[in-house]
Protein backbone atom coordinates (compact mmCIF):
# COMPACT_ATOMS: atom_id res chain seq x y z
CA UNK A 1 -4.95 152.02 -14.26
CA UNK A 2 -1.08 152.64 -14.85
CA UNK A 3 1.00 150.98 -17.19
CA UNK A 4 4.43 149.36 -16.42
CA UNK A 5 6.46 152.78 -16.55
CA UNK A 6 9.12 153.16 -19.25
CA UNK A 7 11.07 156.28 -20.05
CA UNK A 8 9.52 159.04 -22.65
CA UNK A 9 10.89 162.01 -23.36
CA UNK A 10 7.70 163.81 -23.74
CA UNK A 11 6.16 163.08 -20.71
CA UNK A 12 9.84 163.42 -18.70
CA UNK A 13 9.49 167.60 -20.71
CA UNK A 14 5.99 167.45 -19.69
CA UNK A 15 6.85 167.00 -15.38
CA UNK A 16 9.55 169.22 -15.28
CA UNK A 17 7.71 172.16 -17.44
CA UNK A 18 4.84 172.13 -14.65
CA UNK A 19 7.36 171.58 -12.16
CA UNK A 20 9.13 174.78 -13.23
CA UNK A 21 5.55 176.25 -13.71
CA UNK A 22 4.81 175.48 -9.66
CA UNK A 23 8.20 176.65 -8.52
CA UNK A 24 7.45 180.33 -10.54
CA UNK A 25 4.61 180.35 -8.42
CA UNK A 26 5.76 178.88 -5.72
CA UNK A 27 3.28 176.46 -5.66
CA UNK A 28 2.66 173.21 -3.54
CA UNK A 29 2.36 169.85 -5.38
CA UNK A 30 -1.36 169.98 -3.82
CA UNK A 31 -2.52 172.93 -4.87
CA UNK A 32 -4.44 172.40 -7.91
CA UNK A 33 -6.41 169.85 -5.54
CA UNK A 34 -7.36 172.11 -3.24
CA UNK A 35 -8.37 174.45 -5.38
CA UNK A 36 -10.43 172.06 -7.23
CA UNK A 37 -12.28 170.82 -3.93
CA UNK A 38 -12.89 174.39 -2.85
CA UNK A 39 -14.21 175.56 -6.06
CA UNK A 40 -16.06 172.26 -6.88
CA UNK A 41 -16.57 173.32 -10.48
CA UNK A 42 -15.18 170.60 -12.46
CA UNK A 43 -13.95 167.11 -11.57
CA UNK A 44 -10.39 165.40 -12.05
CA UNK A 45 -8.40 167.54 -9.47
CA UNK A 46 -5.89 167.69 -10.71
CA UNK A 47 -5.13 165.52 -7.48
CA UNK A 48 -1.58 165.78 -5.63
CA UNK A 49 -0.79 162.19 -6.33
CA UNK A 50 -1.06 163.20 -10.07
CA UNK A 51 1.07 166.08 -10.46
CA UNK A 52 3.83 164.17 -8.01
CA UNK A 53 3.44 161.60 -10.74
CA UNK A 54 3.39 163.77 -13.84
CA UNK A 55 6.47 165.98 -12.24
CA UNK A 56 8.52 162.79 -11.74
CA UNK A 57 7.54 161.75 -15.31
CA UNK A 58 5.61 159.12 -14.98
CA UNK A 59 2.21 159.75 -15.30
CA UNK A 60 -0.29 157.60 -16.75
CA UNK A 61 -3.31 159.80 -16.81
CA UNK A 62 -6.66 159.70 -18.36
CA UNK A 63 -8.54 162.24 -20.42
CA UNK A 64 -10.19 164.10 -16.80
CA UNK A 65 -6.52 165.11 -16.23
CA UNK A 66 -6.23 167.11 -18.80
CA UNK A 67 -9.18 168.80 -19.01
CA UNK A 68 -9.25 169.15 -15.04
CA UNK A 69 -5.72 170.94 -15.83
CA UNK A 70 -7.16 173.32 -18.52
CA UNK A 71 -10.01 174.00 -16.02
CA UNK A 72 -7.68 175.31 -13.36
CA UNK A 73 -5.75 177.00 -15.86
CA UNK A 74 -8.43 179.30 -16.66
CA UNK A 75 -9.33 179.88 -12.99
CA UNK A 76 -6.04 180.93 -11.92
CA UNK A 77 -5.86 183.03 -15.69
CA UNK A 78 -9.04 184.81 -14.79
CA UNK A 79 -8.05 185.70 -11.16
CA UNK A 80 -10.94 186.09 -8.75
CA UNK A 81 -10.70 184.00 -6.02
CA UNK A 82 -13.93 184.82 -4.50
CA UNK A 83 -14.98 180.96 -4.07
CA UNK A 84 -11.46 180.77 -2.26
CA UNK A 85 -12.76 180.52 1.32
CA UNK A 86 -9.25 178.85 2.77
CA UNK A 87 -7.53 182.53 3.47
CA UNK A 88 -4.10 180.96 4.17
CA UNK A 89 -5.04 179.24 0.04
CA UNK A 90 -6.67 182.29 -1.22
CA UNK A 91 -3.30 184.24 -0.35
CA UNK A 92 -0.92 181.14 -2.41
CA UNK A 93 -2.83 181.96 -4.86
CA UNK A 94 -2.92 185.70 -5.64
CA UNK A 95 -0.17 187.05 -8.33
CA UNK A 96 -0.23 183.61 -9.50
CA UNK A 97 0.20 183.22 -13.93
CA UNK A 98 -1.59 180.99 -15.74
CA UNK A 99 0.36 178.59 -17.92
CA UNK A 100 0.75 180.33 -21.71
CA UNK A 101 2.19 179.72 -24.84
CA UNK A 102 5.34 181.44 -25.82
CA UNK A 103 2.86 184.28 -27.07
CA UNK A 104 0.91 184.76 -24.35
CA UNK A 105 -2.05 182.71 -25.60
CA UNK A 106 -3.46 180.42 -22.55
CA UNK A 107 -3.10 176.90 -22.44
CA UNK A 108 -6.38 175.21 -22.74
CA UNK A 109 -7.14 171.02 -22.03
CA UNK A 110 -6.03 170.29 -25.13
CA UNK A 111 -2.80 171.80 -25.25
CA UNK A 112 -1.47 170.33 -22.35
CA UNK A 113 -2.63 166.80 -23.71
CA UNK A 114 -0.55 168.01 -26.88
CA UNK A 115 2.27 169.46 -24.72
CA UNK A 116 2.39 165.43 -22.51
CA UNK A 117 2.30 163.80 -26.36
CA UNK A 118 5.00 166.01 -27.76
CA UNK A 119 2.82 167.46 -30.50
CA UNK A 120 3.77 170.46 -29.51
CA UNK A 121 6.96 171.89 -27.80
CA UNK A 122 7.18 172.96 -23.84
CA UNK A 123 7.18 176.84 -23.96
CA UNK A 124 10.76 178.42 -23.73
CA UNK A 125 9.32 180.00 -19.96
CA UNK A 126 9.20 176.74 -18.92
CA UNK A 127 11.89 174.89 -19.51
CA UNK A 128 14.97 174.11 -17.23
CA UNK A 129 15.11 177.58 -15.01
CA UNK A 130 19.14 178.62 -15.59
CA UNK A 131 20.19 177.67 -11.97
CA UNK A 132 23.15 180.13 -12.77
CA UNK A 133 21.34 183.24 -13.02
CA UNK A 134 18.96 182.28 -9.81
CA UNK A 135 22.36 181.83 -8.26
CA UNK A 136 23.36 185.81 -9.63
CA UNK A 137 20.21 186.87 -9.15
CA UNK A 138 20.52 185.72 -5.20
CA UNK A 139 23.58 187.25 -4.72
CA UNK A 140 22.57 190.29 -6.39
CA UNK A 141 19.60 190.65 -3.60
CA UNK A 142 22.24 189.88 -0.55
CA UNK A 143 24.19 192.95 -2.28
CA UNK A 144 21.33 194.95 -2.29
CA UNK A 145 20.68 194.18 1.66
CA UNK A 146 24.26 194.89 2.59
CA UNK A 147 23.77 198.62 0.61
CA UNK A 148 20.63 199.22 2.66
CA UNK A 149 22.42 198.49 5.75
CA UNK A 150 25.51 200.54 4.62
CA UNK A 151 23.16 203.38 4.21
CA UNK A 152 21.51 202.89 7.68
CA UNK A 153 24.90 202.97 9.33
CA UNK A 154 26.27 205.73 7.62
CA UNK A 155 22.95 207.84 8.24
CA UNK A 156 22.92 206.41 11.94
CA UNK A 157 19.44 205.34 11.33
CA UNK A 158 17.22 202.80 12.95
CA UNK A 159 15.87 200.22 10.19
CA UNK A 160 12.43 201.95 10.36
CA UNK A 161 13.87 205.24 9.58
CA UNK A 162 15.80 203.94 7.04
CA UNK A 163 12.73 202.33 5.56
CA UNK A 164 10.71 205.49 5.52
CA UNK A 165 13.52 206.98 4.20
CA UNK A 166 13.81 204.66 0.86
CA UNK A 167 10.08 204.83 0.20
CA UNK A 168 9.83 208.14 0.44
CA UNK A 169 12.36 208.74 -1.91
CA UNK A 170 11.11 210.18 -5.62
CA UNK A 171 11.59 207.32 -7.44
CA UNK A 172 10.17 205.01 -4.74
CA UNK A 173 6.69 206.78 -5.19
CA UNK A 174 6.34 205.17 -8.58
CA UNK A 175 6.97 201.32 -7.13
CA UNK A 176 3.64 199.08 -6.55
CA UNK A 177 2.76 198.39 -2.88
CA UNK A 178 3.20 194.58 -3.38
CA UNK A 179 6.80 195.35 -5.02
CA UNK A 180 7.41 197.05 -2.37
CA UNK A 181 6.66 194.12 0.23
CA UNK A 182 9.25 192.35 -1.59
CA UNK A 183 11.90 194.62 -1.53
CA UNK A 184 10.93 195.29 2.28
CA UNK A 185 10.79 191.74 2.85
CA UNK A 186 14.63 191.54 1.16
CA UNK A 187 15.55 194.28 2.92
CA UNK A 188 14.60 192.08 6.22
CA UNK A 189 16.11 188.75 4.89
CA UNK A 190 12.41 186.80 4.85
CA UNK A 191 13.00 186.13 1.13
CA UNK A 192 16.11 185.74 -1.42
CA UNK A 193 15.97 187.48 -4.41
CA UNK A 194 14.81 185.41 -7.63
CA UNK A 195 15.40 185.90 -11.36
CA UNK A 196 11.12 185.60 -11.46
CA UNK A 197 11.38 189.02 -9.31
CA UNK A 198 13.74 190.66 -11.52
CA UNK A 199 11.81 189.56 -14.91
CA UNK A 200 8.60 191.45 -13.21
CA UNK A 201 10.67 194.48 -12.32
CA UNK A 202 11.72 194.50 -16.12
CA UNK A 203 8.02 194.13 -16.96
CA UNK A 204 6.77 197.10 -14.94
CA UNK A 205 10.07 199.07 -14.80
CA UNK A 206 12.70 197.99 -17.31
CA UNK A 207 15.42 198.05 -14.65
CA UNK A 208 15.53 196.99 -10.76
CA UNK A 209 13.53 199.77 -8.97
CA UNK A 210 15.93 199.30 -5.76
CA UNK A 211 19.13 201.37 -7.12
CA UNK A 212 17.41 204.84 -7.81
CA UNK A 213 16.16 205.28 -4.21
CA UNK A 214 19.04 204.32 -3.08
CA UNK A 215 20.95 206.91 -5.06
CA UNK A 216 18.51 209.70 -3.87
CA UNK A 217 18.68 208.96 -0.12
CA UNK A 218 22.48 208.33 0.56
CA UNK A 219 26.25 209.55 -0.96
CA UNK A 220 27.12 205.86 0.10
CA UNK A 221 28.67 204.47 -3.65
CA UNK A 222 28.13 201.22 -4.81
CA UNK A 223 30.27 198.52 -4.36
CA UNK A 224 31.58 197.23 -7.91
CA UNK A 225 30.10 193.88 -7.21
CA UNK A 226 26.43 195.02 -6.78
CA UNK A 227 27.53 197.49 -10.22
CA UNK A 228 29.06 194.48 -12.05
CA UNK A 229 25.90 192.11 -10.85
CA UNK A 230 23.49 195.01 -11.71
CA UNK A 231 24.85 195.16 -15.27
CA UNK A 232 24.80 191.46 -15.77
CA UNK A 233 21.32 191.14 -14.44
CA UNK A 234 20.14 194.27 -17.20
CA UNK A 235 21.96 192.83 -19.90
CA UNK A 236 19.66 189.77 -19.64
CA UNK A 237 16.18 190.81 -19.14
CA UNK A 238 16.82 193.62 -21.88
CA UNK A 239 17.53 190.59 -23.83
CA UNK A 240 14.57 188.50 -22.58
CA UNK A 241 12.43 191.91 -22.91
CA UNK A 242 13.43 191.63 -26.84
CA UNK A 243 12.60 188.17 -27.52
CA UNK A 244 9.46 188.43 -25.67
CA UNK A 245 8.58 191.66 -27.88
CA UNK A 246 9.77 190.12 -31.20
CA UNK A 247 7.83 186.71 -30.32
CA UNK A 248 4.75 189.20 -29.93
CA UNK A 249 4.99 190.90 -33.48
CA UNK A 250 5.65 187.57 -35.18
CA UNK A 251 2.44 186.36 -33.22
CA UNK A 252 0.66 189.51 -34.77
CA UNK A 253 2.03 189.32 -37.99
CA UNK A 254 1.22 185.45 -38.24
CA UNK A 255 -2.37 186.12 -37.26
CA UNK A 256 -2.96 189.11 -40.25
């Protein structure tokens, strides 16, 4: 049964670090109960009508919540979705990260009881997302579409040819099929560009895979925005590529 609500800044840190969580997954309020109720593992959900309460802040919940949370957790850490019969579910779900600690460690039941307390701080991934660099990191995609479309024109190219054209470029052979969906699906304005695409480009590239094919299949220059916004973007996930690293050692060093 809830309580009369009053205002606590744990549990207002609390929703909006698994509301940050479900947007970097891009994640319905309902999903954890639909997973739970397809799998049919443990019990608690977490239902929808919790998570729209524990987002907003005011959650009440009992002791099932948590561990039902720490349950999914681990099934969406451990990644087979076999039990997923629900295709149009099964496909939410893949690519999907589990929620960690700031070093990578997963968080567990009790942690996110601990994290809803205060006992222990929301990790730095998900706190407020900097609505700024979304905002470059959009732009810098609709840049990236107008270049591909420069390149089509100046080539006299239809957008298939084009297409062929940029993955069979060097560079382009070394790009994951699912990063290449994305760009593809940029490329065709079905998706914006997000900072969360960028920080997995750093992770498997350590730059934005787009530019060097582009580079190799055209003279067309640059513009000095996309340059400018290209810089700006590299700056900051070399700089998020650092702390990560140095949070790493610090967690190995702690740990001898």
């Amino acid at each position: 049964m809830s309580t009369p609500y009053r205002f606590i800044q744990s549990r207002s840190d609390f929703g909006n670090a698994i509301s940050n969580w479900f947007k970097k997954n891009d994640w319905p309020q309902s999903i954890t109960e639909s997973v739970a109720k397809e799998v049919n593992e443990w019990e608690g959900g977490p239902w929808a009508s919790q998570q729209s309460t524990a987002i907003n802040g005011k959650l009440d919940p009992k002791a099932t919540y948590f561990i039902a949370s720490g349950c999914y957790n681990n099934f969406i850490h451990k990644g087979d979705f076999s039990k997923i019969k629900d295709q149009a579910l099964k496909e939410k779900l893949k690519g999907s990260k589990a929620f960690t600690h700031n070093n990578g460690r997963l968080f567990d039941g009790a942690d996110f009881f601990r994290m809803f307390t205060g006992l222990i701080e929301v990790p730095k991934k998900y706190k407020e997302i900097n609505s700024n660099l979304n905002d470059v990191a959009q732009k810098y995609g609709s840049l990236l579409r107008e270049h591909f479309l420069k390149i089509k024109r100046n080539e006299m190219m239809s957008t298939k040819d084009a297409w062929e054209s940029f993955i069979n470029q060097p560079y382009a052979q070394t790009i994951k099929k699912e990063h290449l969906n994305t760009i593809n699906d940029l490329f065709r304005e079905d998706i914006d560009l997000k900072l969360e695409n960028l920080e997995v480009f750093r992770e498997y590239y350590g730059k934005c895979p787009v530019l060097p094919p582009f580079l190799s299949m055209s003279k067309v220059k640059l513009s000095k925005q996309l340059n400018d916004l290209n810089i700006q973007l590299e700056k900051y996930v070399a700089e998020t590529s650092k702390q990560d690293t140095n949070l790493k050692l610090k967690s190995k060093s702690t740990k001898k």
